[in-house]
N, C-alpha and C. Protein backbone atom coordinates (compact mmCIF):
# COMPACT_ATOMS: atom_id res chain seq x y z
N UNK A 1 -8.25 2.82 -3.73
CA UNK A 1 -7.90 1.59 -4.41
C UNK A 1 -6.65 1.00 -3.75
N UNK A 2 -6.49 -0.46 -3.32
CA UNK A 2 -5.10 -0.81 -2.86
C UNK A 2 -5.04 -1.59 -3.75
N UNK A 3 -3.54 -1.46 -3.54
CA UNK A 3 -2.57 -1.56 -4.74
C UNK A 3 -1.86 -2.92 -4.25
N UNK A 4 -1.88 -3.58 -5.10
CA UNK A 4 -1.17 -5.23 -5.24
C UNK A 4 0.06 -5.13 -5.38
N UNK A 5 0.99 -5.24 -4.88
CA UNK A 5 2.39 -5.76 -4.99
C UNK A 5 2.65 -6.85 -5.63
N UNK A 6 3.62 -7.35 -6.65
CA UNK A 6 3.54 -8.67 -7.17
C UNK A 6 5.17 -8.67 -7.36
N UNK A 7 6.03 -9.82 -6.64
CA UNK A 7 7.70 -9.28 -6.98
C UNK A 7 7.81 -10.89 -7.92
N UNK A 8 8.47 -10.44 -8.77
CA UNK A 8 8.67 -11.23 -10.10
C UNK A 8 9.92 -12.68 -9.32
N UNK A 9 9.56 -13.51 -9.51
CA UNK A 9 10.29 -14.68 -9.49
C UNK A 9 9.90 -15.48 -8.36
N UNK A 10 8.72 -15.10 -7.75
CA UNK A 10 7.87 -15.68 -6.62
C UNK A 10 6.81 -16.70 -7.45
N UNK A 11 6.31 -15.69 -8.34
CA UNK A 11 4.96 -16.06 -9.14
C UNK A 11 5.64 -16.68 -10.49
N UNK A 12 4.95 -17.73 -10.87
CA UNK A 12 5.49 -18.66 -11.81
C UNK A 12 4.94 -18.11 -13.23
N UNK A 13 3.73 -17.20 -12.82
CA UNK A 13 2.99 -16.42 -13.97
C UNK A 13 3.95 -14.99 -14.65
N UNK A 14 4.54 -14.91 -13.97
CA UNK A 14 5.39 -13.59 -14.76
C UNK A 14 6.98 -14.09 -15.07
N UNK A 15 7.36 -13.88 -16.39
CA UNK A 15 9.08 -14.13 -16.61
C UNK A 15 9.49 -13.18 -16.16
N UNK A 16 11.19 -13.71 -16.20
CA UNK A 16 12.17 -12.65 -15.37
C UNK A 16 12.01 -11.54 -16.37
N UNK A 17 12.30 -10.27 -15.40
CA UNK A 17 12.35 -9.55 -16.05
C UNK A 17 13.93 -8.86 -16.29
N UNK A 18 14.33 -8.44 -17.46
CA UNK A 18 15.48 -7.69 -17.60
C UNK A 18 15.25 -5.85 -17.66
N UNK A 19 16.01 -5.42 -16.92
CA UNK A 19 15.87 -3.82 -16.59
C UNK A 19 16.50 -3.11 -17.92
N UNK A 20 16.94 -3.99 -19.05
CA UNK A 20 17.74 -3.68 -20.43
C UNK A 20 16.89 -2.35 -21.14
N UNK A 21 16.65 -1.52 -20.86
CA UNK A 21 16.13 -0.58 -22.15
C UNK A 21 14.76 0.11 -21.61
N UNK A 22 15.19 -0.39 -20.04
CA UNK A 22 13.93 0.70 -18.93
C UNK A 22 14.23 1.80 -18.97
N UNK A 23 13.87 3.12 -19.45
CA UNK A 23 14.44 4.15 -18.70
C UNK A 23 16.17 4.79 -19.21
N UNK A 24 16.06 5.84 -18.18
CA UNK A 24 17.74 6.22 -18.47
C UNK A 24 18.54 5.11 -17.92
N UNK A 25 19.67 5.04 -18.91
CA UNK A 25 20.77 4.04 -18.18
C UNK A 25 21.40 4.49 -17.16
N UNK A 26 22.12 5.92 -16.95
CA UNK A 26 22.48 5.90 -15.83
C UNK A 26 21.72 6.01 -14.23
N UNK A 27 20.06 5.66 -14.60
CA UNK A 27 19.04 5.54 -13.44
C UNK A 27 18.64 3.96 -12.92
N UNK A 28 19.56 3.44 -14.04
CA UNK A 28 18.74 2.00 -13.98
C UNK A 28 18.95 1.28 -12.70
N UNK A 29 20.21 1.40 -12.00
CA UNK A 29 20.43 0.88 -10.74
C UNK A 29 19.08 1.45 -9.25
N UNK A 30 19.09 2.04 -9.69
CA UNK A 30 17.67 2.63 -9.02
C UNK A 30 16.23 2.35 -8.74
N UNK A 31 16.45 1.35 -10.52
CA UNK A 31 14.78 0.94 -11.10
C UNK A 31 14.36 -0.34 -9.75
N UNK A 32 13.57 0.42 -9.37
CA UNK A 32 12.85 -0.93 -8.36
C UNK A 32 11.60 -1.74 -8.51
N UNK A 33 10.53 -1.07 -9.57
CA UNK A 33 9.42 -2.20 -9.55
C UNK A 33 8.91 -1.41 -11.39
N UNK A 34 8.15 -1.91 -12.21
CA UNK A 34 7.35 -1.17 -13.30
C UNK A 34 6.04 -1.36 -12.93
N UNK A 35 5.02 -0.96 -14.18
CA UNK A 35 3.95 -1.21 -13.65
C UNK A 35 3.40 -0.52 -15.37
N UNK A 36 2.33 -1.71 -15.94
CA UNK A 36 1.90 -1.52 -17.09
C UNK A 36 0.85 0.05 -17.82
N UNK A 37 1.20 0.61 -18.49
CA UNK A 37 0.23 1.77 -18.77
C UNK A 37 -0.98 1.32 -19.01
N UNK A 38 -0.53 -0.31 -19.91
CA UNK A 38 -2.14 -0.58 -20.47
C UNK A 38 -2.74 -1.47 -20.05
N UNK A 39 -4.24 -0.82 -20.46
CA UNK A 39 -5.24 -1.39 -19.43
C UNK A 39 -5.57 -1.19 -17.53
N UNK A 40 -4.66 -0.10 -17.70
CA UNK A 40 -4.67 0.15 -16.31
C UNK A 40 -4.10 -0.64 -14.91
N UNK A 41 -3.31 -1.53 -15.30
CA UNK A 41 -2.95 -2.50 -14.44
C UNK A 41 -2.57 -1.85 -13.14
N UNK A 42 -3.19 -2.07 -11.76
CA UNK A 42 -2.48 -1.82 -10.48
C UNK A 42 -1.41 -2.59 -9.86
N UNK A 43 -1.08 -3.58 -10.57
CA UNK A 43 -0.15 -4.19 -10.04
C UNK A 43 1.53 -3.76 -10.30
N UNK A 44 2.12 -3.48 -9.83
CA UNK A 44 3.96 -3.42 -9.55
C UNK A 44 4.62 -4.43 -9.79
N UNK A 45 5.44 -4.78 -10.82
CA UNK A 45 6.69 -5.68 -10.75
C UNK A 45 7.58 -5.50 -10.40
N UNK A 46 8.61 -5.82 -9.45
CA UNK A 46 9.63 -5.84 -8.28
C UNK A 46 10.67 -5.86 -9.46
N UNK A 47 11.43 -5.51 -9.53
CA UNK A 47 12.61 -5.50 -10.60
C UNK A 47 13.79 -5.82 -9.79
N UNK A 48 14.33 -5.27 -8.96
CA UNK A 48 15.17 -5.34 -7.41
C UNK A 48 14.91 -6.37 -6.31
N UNK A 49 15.70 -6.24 -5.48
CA UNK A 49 15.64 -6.90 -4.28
C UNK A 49 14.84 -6.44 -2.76
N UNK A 50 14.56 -4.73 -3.54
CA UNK A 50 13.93 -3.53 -2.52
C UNK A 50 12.08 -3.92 -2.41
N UNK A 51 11.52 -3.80 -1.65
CA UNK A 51 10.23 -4.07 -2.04
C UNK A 51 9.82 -2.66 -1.51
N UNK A 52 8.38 -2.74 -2.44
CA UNK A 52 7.93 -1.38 -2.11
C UNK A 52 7.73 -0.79 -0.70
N UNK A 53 7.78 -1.77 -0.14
CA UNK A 53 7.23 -1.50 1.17
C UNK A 53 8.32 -0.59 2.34
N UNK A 54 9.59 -1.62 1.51
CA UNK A 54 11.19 -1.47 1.96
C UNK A 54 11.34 0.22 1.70
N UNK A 55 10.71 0.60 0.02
CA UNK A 55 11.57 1.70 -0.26
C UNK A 55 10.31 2.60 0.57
N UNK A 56 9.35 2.56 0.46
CA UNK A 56 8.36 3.83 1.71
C UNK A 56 8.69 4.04 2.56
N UNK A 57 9.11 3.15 3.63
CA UNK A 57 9.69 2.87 4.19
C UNK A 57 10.91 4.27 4.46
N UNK A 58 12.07 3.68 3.54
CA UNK A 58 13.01 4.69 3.43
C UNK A 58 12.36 6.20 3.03
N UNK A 59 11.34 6.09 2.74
CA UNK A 59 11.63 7.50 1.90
C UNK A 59 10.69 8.64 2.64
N UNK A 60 9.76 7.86 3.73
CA UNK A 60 9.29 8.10 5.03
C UNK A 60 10.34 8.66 6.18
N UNK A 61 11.34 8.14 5.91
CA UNK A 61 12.51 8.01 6.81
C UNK A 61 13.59 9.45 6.28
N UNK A 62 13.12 9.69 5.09
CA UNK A 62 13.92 10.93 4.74
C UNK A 62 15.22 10.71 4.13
N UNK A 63 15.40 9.67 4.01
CA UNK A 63 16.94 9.46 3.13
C UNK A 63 16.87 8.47 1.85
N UNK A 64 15.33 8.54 1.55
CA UNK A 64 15.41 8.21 0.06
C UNK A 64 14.45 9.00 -0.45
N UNK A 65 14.45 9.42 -2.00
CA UNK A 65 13.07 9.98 -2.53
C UNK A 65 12.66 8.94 -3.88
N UNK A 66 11.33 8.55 -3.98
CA UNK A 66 10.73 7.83 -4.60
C UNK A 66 10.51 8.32 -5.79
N UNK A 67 10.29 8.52 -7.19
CA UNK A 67 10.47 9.31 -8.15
C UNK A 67 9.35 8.23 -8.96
N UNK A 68 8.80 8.38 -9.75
CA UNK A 68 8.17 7.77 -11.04
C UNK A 68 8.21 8.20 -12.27
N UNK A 69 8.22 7.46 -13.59
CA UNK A 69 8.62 7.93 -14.73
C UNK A 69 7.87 7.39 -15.62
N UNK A 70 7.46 7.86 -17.20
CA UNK A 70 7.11 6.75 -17.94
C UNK A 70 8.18 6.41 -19.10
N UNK A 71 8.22 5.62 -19.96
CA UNK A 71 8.87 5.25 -20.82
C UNK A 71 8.15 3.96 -21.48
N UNK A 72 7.55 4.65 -22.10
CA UNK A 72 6.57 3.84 -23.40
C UNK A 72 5.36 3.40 -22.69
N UNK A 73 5.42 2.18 -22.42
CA UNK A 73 3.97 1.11 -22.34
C UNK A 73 4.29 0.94 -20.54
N UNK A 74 5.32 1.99 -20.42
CA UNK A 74 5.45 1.61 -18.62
C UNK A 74 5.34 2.75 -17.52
N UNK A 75 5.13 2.88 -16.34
CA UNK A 75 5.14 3.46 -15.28
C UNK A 75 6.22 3.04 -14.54
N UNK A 76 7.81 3.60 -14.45
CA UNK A 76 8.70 3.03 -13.76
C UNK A 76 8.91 3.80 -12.22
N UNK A 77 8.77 3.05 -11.43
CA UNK A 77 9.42 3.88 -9.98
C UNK A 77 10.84 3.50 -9.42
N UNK A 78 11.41 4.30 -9.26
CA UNK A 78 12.53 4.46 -8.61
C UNK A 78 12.86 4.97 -7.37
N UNK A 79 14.15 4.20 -6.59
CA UNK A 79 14.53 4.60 -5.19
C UNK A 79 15.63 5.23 -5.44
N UNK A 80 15.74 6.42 -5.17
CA UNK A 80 17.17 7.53 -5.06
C UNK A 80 17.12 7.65 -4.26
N UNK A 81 19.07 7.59 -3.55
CA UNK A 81 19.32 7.78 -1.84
C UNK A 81 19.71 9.65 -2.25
N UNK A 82 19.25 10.24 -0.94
CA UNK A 82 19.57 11.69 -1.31
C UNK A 82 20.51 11.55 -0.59
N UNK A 83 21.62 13.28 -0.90
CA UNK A 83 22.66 13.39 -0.76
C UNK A 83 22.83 13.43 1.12
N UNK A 84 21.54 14.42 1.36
CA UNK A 84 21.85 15.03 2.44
C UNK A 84 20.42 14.37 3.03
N UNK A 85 20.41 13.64 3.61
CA UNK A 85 18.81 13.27 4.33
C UNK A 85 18.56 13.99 4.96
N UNK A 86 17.03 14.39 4.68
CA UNK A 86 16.10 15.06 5.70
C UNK A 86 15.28 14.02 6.96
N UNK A 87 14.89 15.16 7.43
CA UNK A 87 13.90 15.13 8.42
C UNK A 87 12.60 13.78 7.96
N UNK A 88 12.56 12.36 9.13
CA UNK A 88 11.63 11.82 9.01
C UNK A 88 10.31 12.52 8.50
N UNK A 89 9.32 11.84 8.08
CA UNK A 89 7.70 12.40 7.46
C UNK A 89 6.93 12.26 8.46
C-alpha cells in the first residue's frame, strides 16, 4: 500500500493543526506528522516543518530514530535525534 503524505497548510481541506494535548508534553517538540485510527486513514498530517521524507531520510542516516505512538483516535510519529549516531542503514 503507498502511503499519501498530506502536510497541513498546503491543502485548504485540512485546518491548522495545534500539537496542544498530542501525546507526552515533554515529546511534543518531536511530534512530526499524526495520522487518524479511524476508519483506517493512510494519510499523515505534517505537524512540523520536517517532512516524512526529510525524517527517513535522517533516520536511514543513523542519527535519528523514528518512533510511533497512539494516543486516543491517533497514530503519532515522531523524530528523535539520538545521542550517539550510528552507522548509516
Amino acid at each position: 500500500m503507498q502511503k499519501r503524505y498530506v502536510q497541513l497548510g498546503m491543502e485548504p481541506a485540512y485546518p491548522a493543526v495545534s500539537v496542544d494535548g498530542l501525546g507526552q508534553q515533554r515529546l511534543r517538540t518531536h511530534l512530526i506528522a499524526r495520522r487518524s485510527n479511524l476508519l483506517g486513514s493512510p494519510d499523515w498530517q505534517l505537524l512540523g516543518s520536517t517532512s516524512l521524507d526529510q525524517a527517513r531520510e535522517r533516520y536511514e542516516a543513523g542519527t535519528h530514530l523514528m518512533v510511533q505512538a497512539r494516543d486516543g483516535d491517533w497514530t503519532l510519529q515522531y523524530l528523535l535525534p539520538r545521542k550517539h549516531p550510528r552507522r548509516p542503514r
